[in-house]
C-alpha atoms as a PDB file:
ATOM      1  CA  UNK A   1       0.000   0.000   0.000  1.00  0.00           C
ATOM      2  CA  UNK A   2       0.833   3.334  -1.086  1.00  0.00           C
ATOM      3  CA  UNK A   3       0.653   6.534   1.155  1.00  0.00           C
ATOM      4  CA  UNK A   4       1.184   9.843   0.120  1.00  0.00           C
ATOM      5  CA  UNK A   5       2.000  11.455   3.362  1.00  0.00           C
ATOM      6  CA  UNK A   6       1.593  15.159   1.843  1.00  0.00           C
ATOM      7  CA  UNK A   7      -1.832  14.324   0.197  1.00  0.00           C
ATOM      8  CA  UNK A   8      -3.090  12.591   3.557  1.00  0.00           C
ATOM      9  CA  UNK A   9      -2.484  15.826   4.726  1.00  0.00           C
ATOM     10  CA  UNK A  10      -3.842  18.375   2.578  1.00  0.00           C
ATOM     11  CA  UNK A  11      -7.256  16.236   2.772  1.00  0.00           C
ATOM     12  CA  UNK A  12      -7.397  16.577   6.499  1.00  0.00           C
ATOM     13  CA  UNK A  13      -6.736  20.115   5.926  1.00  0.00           C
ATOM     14  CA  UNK A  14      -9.188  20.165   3.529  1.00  0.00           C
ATOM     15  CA  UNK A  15     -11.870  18.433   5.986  1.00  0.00           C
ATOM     16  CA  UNK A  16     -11.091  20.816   8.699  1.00  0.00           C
ATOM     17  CA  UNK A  17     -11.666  23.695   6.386  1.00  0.00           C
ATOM     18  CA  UNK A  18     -14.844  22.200   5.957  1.00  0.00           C
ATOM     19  CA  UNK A  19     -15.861  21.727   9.433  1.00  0.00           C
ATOM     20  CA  UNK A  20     -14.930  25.425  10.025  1.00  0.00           C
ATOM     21  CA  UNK A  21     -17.072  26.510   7.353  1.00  0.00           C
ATOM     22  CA  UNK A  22     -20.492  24.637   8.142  1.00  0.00           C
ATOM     23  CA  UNK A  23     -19.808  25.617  12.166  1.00  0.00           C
ATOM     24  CA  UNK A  24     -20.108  29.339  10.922  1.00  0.00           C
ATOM     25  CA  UNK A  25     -22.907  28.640   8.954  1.00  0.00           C
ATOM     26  CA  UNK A  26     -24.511  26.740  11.355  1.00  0.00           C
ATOM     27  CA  UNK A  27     -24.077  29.635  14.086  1.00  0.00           C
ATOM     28  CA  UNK A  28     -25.490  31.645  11.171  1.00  0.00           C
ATOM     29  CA  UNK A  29     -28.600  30.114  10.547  1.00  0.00           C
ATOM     30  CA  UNK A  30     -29.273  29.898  14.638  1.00  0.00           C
ATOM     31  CA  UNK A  31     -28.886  33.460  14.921  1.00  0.00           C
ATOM     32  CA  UNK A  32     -31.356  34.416  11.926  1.00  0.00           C
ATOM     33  CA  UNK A  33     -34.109  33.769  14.055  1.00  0.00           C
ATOM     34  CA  UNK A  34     -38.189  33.465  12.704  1.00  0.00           C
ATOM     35  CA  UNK A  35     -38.910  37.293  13.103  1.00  0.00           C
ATOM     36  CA  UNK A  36     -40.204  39.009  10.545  1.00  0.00           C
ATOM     37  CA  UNK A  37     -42.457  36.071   9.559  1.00  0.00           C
ATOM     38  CA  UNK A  38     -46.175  36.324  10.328  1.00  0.00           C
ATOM     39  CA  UNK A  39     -47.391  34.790  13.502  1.00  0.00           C
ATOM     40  CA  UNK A  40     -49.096  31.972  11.596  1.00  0.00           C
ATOM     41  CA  UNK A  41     -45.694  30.309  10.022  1.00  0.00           C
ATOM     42  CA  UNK A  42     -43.319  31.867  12.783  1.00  0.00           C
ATOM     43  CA  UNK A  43     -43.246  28.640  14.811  1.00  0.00           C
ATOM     44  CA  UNK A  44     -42.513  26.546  11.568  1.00  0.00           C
ATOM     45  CA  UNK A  45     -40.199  28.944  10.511  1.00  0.00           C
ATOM     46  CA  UNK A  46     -38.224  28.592  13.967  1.00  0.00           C
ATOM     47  CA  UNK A  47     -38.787  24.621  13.521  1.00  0.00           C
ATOM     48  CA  UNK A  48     -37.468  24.590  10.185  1.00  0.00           C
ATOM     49  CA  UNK A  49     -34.343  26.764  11.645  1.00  0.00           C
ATOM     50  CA  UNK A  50     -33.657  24.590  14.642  1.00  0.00           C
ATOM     51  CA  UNK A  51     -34.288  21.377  12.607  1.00  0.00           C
ATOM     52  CA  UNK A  52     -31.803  22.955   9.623  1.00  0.00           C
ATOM     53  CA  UNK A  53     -28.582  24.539  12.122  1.00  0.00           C
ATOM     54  CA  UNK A  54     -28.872  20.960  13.857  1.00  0.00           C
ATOM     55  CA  UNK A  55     -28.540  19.311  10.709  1.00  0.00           C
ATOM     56  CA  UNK A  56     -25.438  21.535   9.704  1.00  0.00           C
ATOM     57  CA  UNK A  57     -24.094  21.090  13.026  1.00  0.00           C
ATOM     58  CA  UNK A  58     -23.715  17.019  12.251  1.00  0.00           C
ATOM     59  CA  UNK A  59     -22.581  17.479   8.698  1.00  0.00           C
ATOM     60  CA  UNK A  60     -19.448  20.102  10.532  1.00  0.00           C
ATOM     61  CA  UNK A  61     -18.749  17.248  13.384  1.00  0.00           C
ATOM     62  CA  UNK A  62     -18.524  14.347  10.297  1.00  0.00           C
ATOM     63  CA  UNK A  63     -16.168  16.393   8.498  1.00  0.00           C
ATOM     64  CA  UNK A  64     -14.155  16.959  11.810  1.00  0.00           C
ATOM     65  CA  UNK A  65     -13.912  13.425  12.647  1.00  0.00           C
ATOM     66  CA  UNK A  66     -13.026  12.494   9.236  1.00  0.00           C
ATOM     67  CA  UNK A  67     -10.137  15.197   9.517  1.00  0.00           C
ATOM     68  CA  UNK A  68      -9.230  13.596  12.655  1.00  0.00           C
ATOM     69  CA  UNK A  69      -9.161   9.947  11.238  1.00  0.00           C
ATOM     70  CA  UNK A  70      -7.202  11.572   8.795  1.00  0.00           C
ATOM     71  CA  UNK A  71      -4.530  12.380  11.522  1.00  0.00           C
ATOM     72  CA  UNK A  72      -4.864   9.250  13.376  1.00  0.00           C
ATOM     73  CA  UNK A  73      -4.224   7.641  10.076  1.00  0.00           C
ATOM     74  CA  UNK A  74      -0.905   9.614   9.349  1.00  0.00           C
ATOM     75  CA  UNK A  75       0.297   9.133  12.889  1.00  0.00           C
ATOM     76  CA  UNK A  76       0.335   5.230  12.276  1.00  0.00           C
ATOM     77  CA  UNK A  77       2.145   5.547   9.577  1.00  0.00           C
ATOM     78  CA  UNK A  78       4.724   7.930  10.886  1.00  0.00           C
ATOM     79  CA  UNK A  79       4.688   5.436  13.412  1.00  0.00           C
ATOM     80  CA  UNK A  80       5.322   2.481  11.596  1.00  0.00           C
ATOM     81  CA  UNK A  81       7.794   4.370   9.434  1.00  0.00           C
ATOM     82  CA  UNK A  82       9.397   5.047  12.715  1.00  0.00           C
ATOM     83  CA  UNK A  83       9.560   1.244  14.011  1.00  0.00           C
ATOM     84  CA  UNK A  84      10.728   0.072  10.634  1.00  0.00           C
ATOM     85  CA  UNK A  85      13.716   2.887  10.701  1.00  0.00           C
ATOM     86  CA  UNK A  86      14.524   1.760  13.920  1.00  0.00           C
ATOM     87  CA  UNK A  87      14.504  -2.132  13.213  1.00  0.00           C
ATOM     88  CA  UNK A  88      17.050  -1.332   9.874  1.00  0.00           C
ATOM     89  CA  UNK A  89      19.408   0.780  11.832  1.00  0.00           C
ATOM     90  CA  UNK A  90      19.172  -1.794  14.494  1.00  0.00           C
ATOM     91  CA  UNK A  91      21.236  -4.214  12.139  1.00  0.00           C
ATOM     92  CA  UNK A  92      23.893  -1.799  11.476  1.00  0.00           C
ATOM     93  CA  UNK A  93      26.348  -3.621  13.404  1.00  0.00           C
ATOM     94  CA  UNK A  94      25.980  -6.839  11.394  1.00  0.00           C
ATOM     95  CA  UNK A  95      26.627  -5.133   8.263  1.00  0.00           C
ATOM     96  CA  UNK A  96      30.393  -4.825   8.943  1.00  0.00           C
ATOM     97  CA  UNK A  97      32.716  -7.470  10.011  1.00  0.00           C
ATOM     98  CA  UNK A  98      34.272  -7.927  13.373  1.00  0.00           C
ATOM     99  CA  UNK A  99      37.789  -9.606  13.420  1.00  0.00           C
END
């Protein structure tokens, strides 16, 4: 398998960019509020609002946790690029010959 550490990367990036972006519109969309809507569709309107910034709110936490998996993802393989550096330079002193 095939990881390209700098891709991995700019897609978690990417993902918290994301996240960012639907938190602020979430706040936005709690904050616009039902006024200005007649009394009769006010309480829908507010429904629709809550329903809609919860919904947004999700969306921003899935693309955090995929960022985050993202991470966790490139810290195992840092990790096992770590072990395996350690393991080679662990048979350094067999590659030369002792008299």
């Amino acid at each position: 398998m095939e990881v390209v550490p700098v891709s991995v990367g700019r897609a978690a990036q990417a993902w918290d960019e994301q996240h960012l972006d639907l938190a602020a519109a979430a706040g936005q969309v709690g904050s616009a509020g039902s006024s200005g809507f007649t009394t009769a569709v006010a309480g829908t309107a507010s429904r629709f609002l809550t329903t809609w910034q919860r919904h947004v709110e999700r969306v921003a936490t899935t693309c955090e946790d995929r960022a985050d998996g993202l991470r966790r993802t490139m810290q195992t393989y840092v990790d096992a690029e770590g072990t395996t550096t350690a393991d080679i330079d662990a048979l350094r002193p067999y590659l030369v010959e002792e008299r």
